[in-house]
N, C-alpha and C. Protein backbone atom coordinates (compact mmCIF):
# COMPACT_ATOMS: atom_id res chain seq x y z
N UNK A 1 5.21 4.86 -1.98
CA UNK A 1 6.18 4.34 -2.93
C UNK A 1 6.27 2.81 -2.83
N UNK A 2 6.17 2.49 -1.70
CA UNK A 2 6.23 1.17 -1.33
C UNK A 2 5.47 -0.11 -1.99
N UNK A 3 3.97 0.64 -1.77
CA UNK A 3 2.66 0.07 -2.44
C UNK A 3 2.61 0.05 -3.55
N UNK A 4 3.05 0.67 -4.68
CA UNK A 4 3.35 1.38 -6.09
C UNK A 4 4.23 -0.36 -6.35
N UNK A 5 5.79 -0.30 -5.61
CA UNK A 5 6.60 -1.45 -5.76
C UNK A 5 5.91 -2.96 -5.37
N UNK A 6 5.44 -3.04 -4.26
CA UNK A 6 4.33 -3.99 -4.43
C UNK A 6 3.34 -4.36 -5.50
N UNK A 7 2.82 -3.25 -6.35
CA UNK A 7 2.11 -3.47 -7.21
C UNK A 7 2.81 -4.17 -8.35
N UNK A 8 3.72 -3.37 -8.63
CA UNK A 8 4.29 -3.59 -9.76
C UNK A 8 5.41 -4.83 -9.76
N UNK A 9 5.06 -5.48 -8.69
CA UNK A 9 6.29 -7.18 -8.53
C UNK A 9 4.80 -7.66 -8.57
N UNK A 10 3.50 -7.46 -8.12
CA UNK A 10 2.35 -7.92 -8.66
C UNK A 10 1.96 -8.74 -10.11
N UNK A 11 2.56 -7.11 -10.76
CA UNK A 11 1.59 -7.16 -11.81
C UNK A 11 2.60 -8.15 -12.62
N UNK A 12 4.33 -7.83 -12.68
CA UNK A 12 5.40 -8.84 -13.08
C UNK A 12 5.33 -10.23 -12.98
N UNK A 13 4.88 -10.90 -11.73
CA UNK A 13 4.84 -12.27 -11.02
C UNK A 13 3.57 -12.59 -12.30
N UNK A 14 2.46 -11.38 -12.01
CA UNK A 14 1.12 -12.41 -12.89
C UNK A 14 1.68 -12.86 -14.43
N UNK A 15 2.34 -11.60 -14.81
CA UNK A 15 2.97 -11.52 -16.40
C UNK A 15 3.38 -13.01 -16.52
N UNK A 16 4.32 -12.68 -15.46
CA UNK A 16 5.74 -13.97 -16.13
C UNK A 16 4.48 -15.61 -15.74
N UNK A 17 3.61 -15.61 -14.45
CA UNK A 17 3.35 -17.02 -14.57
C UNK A 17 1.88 -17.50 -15.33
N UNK A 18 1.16 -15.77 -16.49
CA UNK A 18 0.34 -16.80 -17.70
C UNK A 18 1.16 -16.85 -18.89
N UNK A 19 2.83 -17.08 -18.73
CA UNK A 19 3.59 -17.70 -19.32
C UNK A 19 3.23 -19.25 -19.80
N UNK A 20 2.89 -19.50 -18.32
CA UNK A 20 3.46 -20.90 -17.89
C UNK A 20 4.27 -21.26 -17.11
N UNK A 21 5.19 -20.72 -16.67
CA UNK A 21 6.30 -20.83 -15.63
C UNK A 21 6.08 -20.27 -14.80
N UNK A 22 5.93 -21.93 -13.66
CA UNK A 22 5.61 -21.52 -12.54
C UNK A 22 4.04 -21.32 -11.81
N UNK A 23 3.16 -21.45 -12.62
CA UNK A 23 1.93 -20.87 -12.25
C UNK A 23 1.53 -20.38 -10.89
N UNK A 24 1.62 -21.74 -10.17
CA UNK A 24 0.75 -21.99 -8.87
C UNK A 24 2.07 -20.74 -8.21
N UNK A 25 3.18 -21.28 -8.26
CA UNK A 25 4.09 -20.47 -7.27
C UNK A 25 4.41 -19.03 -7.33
N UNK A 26 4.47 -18.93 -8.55
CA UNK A 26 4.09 -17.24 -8.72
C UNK A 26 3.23 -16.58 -8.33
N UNK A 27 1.90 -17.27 -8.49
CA UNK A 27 0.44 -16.67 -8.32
C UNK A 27 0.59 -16.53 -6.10
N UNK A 28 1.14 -17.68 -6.12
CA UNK A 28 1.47 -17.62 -4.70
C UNK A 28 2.32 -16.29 -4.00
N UNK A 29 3.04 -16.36 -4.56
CA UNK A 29 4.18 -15.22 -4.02
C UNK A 29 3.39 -14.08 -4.48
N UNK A 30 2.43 -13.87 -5.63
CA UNK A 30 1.95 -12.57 -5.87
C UNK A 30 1.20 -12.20 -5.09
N UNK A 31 0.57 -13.37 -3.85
CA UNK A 31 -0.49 -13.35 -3.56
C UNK A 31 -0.19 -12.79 -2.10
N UNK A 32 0.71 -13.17 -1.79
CA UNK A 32 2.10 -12.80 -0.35
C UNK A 32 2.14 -11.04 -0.48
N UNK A 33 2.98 -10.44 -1.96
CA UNK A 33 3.26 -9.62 -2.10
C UNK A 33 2.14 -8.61 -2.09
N UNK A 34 1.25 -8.63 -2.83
CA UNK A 34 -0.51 -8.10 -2.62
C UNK A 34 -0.86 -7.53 -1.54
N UNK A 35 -0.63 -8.93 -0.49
CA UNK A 35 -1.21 -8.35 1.21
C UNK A 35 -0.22 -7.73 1.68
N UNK A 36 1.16 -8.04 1.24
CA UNK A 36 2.25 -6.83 2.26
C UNK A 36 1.67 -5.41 1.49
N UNK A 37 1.59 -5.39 0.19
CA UNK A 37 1.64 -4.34 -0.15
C UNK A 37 -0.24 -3.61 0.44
N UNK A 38 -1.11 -4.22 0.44
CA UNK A 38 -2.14 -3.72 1.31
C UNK A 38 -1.80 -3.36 2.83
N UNK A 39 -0.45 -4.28 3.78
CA UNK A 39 -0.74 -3.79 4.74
C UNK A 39 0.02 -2.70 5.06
N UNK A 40 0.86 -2.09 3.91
CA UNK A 40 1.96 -0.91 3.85
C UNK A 40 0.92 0.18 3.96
N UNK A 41 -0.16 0.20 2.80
CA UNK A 41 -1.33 0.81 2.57
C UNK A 41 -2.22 1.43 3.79
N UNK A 42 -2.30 0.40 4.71
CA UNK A 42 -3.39 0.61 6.15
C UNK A 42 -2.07 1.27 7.28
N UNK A 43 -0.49 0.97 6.82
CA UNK A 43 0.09 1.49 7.52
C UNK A 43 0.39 3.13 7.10
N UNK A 44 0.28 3.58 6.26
CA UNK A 44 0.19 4.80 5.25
C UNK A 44 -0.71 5.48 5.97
N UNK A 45 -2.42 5.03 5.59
CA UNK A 45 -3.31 5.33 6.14
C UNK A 45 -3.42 5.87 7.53
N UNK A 46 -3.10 4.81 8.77
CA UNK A 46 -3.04 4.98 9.91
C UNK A 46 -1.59 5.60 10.21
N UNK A 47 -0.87 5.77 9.62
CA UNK A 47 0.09 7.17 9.80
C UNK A 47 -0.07 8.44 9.46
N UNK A 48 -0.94 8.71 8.40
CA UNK A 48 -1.66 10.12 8.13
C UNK A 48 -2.90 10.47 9.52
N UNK A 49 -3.15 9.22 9.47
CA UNK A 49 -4.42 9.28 10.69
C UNK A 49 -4.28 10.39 11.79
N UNK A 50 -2.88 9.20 12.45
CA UNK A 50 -2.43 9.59 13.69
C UNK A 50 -2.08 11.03 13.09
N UNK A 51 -1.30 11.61 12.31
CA UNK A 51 -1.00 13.03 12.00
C UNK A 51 -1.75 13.59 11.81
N UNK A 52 -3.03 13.36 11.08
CA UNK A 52 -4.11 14.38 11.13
C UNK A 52 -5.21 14.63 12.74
N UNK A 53 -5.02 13.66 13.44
CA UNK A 53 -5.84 13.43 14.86
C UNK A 53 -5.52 14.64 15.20
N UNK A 54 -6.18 15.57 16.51
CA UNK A 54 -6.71 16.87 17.19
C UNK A 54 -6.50 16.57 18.39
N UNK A 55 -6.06 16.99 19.36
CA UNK A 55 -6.86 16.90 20.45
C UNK A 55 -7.44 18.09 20.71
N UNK A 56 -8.84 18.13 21.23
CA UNK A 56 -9.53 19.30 21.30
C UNK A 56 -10.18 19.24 23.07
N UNK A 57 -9.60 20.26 24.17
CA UNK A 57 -10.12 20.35 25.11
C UNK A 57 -9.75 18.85 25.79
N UNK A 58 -9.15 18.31 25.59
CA UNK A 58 -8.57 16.97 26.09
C UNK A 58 -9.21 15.53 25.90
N UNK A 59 -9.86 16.46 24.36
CA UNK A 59 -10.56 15.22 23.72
C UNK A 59 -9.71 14.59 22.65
N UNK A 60 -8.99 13.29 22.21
CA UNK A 60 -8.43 13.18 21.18
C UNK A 60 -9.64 12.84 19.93
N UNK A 61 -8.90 13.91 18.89
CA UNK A 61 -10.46 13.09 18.02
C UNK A 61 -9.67 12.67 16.74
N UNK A 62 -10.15 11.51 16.16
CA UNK A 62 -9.83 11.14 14.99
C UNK A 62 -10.75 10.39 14.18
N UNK A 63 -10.33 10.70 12.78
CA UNK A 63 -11.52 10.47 11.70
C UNK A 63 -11.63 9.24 11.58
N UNK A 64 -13.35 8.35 12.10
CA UNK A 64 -13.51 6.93 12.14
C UNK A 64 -13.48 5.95 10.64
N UNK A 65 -13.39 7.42 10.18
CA UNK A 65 -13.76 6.39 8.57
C UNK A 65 -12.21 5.88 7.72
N UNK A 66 -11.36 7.00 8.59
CA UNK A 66 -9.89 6.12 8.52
C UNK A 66 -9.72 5.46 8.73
N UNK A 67 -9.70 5.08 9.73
CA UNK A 67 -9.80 3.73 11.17
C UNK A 67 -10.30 2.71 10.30
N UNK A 68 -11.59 2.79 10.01
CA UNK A 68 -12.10 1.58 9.09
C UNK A 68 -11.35 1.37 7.45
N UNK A 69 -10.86 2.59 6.97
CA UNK A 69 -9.36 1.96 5.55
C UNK A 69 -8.77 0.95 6.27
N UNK A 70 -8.28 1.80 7.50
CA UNK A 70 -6.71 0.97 7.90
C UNK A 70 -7.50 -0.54 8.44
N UNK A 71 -8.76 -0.21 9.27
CA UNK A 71 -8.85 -2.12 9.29
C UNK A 71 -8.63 -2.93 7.98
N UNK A 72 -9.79 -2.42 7.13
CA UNK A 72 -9.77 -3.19 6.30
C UNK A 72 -8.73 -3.44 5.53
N UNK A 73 -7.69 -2.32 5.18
CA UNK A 73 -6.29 -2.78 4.29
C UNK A 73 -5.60 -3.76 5.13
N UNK A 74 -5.72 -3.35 6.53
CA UNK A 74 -5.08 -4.38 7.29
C UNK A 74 -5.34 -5.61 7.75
N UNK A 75 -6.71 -6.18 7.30
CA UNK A 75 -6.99 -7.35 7.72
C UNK A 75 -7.07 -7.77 6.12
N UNK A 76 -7.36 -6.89 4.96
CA UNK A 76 -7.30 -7.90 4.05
C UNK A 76 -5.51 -8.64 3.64
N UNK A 77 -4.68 -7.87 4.21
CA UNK A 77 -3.38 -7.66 4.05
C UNK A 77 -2.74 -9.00 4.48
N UNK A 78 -3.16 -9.24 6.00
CA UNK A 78 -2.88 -10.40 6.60
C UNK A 78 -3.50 -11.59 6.15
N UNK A 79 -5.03 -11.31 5.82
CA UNK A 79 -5.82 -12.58 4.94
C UNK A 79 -4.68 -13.21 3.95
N UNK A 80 -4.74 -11.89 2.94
CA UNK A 80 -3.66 -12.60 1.96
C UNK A 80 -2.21 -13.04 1.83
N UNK A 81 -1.90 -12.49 3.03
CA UNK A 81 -0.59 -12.89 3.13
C UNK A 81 -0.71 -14.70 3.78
N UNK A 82 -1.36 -14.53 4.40
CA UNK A 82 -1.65 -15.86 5.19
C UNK A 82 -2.03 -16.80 4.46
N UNK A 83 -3.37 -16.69 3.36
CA UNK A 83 -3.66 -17.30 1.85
C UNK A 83 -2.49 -17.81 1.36
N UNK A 84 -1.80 -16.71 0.93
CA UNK A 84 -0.42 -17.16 -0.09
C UNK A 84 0.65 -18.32 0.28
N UNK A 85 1.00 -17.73 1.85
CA UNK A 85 2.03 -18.74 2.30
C UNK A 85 1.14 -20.06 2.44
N UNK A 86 -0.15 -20.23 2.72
CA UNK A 86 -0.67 -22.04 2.62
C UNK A 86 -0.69 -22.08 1.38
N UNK A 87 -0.96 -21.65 0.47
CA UNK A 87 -1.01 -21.91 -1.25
C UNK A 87 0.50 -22.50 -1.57
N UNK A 88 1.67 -21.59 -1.23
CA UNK A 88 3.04 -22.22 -1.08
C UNK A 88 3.38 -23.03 -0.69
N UNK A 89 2.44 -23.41 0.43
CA UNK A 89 2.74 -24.58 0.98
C UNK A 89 2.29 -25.97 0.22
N UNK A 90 1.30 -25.57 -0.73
CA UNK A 90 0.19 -26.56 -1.44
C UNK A 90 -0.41 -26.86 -0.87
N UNK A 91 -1.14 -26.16 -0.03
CA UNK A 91 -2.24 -26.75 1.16
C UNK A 91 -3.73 -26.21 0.00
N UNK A 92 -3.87 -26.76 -1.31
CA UNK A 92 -5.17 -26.82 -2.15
C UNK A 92 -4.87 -25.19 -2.29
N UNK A 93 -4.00 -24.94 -2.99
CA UNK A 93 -3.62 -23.70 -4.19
C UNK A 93 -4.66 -23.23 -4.68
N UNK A 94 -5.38 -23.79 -5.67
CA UNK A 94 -5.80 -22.77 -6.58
C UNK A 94 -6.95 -22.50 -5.71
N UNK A 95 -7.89 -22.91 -5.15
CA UNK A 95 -8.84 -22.52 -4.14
C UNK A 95 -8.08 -21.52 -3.27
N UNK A 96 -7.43 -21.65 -2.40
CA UNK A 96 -6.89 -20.22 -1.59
C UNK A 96 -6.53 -19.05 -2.12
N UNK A 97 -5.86 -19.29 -3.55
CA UNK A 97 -5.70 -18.37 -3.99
C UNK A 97 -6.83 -17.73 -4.92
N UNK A 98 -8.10 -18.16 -5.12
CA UNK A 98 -9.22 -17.91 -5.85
C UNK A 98 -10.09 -17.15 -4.47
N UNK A 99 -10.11 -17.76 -3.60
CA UNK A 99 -10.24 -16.58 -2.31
C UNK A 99 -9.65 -15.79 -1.93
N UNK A 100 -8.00 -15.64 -1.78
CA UNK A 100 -7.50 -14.37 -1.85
C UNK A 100 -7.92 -13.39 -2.42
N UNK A 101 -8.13 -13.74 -4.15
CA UNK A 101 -8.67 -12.84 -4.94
C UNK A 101 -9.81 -11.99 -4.55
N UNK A 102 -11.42 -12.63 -4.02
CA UNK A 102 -12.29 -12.49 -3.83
C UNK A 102 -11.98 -11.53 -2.44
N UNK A 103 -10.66 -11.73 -1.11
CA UNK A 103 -10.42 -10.90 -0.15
C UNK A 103 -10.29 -9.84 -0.81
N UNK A 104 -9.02 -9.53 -1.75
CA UNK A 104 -9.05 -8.52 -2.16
C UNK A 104 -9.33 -7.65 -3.10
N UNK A 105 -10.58 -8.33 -3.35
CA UNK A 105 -11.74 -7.36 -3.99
C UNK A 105 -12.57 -6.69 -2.99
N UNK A 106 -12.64 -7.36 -2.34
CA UNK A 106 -13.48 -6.59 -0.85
C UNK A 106 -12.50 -5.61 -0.33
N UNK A 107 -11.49 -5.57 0.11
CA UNK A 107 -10.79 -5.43 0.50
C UNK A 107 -10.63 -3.71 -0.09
N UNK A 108 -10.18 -3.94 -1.99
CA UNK A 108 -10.98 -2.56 -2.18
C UNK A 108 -11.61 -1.98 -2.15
N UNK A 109 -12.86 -2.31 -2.02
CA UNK A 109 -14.34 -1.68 -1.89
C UNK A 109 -14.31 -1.32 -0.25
N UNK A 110 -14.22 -1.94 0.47
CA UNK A 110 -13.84 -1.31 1.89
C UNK A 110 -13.18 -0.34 2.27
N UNK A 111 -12.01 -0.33 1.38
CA UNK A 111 -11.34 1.00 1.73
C UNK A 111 -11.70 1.78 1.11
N UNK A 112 -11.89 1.60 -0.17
CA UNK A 112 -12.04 2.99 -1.03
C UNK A 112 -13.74 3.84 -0.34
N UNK A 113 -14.61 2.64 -0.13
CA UNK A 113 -15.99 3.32 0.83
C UNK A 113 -15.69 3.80 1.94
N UNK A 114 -14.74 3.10 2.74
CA UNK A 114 -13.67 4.25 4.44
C UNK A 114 -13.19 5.50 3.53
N UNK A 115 -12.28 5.32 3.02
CA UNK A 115 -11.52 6.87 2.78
C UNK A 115 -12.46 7.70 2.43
N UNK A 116 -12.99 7.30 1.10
CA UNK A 116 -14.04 8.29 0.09
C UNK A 116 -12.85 8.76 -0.77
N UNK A 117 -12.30 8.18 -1.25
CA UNK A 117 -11.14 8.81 -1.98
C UNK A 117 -11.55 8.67 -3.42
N UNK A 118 -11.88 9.70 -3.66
CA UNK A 118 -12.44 10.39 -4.96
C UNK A 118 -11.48 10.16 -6.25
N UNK A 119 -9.81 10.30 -5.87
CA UNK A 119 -9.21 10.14 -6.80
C UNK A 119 -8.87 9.19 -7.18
N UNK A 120 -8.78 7.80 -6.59
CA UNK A 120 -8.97 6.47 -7.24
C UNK A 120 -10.05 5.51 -6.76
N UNK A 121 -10.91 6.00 -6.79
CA UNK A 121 -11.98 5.20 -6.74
C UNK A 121 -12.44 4.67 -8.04
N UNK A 122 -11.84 5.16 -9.08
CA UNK A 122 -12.32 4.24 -10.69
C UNK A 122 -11.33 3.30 -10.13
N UNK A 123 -10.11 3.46 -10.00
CA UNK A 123 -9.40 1.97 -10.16
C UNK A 123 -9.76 1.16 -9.41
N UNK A 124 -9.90 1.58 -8.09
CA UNK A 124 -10.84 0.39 -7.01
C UNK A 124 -12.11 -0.55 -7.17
N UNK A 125 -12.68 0.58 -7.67
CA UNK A 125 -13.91 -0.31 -8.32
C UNK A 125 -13.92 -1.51 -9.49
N UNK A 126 -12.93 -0.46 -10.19
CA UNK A 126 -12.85 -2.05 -11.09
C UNK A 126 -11.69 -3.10 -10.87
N UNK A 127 -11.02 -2.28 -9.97
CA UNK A 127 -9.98 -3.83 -10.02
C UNK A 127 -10.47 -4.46 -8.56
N UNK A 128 -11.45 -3.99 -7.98
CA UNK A 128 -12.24 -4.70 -6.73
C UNK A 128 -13.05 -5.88 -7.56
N UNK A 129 -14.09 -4.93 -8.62
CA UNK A 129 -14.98 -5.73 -9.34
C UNK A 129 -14.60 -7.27 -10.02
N UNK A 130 -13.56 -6.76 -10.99
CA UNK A 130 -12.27 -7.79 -11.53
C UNK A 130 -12.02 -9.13 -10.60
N UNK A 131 -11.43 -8.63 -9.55
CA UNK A 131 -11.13 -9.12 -8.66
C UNK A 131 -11.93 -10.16 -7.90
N UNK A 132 -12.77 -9.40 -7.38
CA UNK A 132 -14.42 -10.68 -7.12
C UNK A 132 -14.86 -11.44 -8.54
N UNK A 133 -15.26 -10.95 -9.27
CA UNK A 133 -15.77 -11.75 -10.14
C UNK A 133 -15.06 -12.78 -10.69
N UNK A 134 -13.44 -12.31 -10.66
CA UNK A 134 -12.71 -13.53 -11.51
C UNK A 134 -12.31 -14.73 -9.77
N UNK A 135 -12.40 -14.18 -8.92
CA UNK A 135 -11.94 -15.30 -8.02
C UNK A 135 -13.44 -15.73 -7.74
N UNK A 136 -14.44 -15.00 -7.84
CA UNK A 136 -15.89 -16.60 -8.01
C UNK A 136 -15.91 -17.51 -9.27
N UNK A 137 -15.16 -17.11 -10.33
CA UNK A 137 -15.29 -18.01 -11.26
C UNK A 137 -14.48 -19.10 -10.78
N UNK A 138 -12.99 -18.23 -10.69
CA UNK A 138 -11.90 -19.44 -10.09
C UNK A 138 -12.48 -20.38 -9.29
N UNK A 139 -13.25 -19.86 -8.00
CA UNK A 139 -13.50 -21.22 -7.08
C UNK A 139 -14.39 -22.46 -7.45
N UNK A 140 -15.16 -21.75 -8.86
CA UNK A 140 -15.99 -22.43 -9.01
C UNK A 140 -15.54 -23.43 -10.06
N UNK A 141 -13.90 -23.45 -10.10
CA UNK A 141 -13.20 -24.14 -10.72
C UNK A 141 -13.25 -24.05 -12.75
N UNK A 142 -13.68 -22.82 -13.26
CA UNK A 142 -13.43 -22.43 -14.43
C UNK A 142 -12.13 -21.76 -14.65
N UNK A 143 -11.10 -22.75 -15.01
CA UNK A 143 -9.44 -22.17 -15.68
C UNK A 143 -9.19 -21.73 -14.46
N UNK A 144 -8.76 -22.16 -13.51
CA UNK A 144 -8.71 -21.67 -11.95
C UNK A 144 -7.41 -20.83 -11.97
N UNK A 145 -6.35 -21.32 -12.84
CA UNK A 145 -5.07 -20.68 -12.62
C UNK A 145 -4.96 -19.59 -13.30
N UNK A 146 -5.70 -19.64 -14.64
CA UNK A 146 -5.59 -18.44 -15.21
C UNK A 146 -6.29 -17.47 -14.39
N UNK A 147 -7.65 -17.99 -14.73
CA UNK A 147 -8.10 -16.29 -14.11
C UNK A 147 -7.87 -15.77 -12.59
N UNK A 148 -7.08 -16.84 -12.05
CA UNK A 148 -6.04 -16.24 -10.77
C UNK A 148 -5.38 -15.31 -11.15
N UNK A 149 -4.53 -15.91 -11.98
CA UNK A 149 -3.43 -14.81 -12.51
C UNK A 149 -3.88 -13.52 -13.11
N UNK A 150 -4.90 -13.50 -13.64
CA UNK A 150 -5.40 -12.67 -14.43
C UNK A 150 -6.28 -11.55 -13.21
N UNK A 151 -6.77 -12.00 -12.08
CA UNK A 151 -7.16 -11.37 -11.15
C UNK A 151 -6.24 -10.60 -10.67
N UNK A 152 -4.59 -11.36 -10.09
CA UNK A 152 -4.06 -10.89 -9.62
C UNK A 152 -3.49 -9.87 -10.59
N UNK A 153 -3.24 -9.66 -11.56
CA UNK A 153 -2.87 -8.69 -12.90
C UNK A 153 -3.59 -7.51 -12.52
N UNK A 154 -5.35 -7.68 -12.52
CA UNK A 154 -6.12 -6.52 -12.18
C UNK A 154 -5.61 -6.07 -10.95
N UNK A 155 -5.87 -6.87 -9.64
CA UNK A 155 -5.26 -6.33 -8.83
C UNK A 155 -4.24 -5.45 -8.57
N UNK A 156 -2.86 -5.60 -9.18
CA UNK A 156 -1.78 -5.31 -9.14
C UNK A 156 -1.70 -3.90 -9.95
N UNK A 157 -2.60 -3.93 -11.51
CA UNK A 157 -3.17 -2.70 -12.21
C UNK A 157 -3.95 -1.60 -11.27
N UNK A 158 -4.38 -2.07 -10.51
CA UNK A 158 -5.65 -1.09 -9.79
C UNK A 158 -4.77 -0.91 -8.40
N UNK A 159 -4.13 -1.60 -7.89
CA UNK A 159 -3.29 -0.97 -6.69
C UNK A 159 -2.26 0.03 -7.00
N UNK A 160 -1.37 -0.36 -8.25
CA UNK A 160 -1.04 0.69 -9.02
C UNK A 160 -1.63 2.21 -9.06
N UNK A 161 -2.67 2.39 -9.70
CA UNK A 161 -3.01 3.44 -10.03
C UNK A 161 -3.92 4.17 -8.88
N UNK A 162 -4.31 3.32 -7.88
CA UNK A 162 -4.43 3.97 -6.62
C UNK A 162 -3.79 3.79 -5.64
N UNK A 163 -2.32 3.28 -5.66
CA UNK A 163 -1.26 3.96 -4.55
C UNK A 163 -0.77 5.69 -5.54
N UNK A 164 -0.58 5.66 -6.92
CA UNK A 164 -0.28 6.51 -7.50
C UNK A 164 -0.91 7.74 -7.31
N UNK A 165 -2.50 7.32 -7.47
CA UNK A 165 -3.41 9.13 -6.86
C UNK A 165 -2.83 8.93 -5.05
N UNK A 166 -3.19 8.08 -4.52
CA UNK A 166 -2.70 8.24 -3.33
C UNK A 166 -1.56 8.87 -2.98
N UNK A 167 -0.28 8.35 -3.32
CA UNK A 167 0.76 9.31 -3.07
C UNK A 167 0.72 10.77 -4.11
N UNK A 168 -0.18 11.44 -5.05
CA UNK A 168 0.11 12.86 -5.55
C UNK A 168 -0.94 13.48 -4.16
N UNK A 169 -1.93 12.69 -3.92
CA UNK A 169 -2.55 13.40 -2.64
C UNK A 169 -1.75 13.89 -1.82
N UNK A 170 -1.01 13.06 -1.45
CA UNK A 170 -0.07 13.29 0.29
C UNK A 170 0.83 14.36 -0.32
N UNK A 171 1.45 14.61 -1.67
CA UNK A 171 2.60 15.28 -1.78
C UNK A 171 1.92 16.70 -2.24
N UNK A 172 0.44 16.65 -2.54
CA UNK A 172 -0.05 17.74 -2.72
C UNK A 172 -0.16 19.06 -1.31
N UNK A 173 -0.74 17.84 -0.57
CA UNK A 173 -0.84 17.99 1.25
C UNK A 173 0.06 18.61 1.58
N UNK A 174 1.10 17.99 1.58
CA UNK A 174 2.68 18.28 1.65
C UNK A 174 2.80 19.60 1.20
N UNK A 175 2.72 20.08 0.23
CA UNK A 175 3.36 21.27 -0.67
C UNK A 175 2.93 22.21 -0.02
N UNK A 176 1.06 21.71 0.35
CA UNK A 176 0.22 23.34 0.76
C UNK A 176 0.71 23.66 2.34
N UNK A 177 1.09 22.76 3.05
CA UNK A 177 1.86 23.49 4.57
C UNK A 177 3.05 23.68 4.75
C-alpha cells in the first residue's frame, strides 16, 4: 500500500512541476519519494522472504533470487534518495536527477529479472525502458527538466501498476492459507 502511495505523490509532484512550478524542486522531492518508495518495496520483498525461508534439517534455506530484488530495490532506493536530497541541495540538479532516472530504470530491470514476477513485468519493462532512455537523453542535456519530469511520471506510472499486481499477489497468497 505504501509503494502504491509513493507512486502516486510520484506521479502528482511530476504533474504539478511540467506545470512549471517548481521544476527542479519537485522533480527533487519526487526523486526522494521514488527511492523511499523502492526501499518500502525491498522491505516488502525481504519480509515475504524471511516468511517464506525453511529451515530444513538445520539448514536455513532461502530463495537467492529474492535476496537479489531486495538488494537491488534497496540500493536503488538509497541511490535515489541520496540523488534527490543533493539535487535539493543544488549540488548540479538536473544531472543528478537525470541519473537518478537512469538508477531507476535499472533498478527495475533488476528486480523484476530477481523476482521473475510475471505479473508486472510489462510495467517494469517499460517504465525501466522509459526511464533509461529519457535520463540518457537528460544527461546529455536535451530539455533536461522536462524529460526528468516526464521520466519520473513513467516511473511513478510503472511503480504504480507493479506495486498494484504486487500487492493482489500477496492478498491472493493470503486468501489460499
Amino acid at each position: 500500500m505504501m509503494e502504491a502511495i509513493g507512486a502516486i505523490a510520484t506521479i502528482a509532484l511530476a504533474i504539478v512541476g511540467l506545470t512549471g512550478i517548481w521544476p527542479a524542486i519537485l522533480a527533487s522531492v519526487a526523486t526522494i519519494v521514488t527511492g523511499a518508495a523502492f526501499l518500502i518495496e525491498g522491505g516488502s520483498f525481504g519480509a515475504s522472504t524471511v516468511a517464506s525461508s525453511s529451515n530444513l534439517g538445520g539448514v536455513s534455506t532461502v530463495n537467492t533470487e529474492s535476496n537479489a530484488g531486495v538488494s537491488s530495490a534497496f540500493l536503488g532506493g538509497v541511490a535515489g534518495i541520496v540523488l534527490g536530497i543533493l539535487a535539493l541541495l543544488n549540488v548540479v540538479a538536473p544531472t543528478l536527477l537525470a541519473v537518478s532516472l537512469i538508477v531507476f530504470g535499472a533498478t527495475f530491470f533488476l528486480t523484476m529479472l530477481a523476482t521473475g514476477d510475471g505479473f508486472s513485468s510489462g510495467a517494469q519493462i517499460m517504465g525501466g525502458l522509459a526511464a533509461l532512455v529519457l535520463g540518457i537523453l537528460a544527461v546529455c542535456g536535451v530539455a533536461q527538466m522536462s524529460l526528468i519530469l516526464v521520466g519520473l511520471l513513467c516511473v511513478g506510472g510503472a511503480g504504480l501498476f507493479a506495486g498494484s499486481a504486487l500487492g493482489m499477489r500477496a492478498m491472493s497468497k493470503q486468501q489460499q492459507y
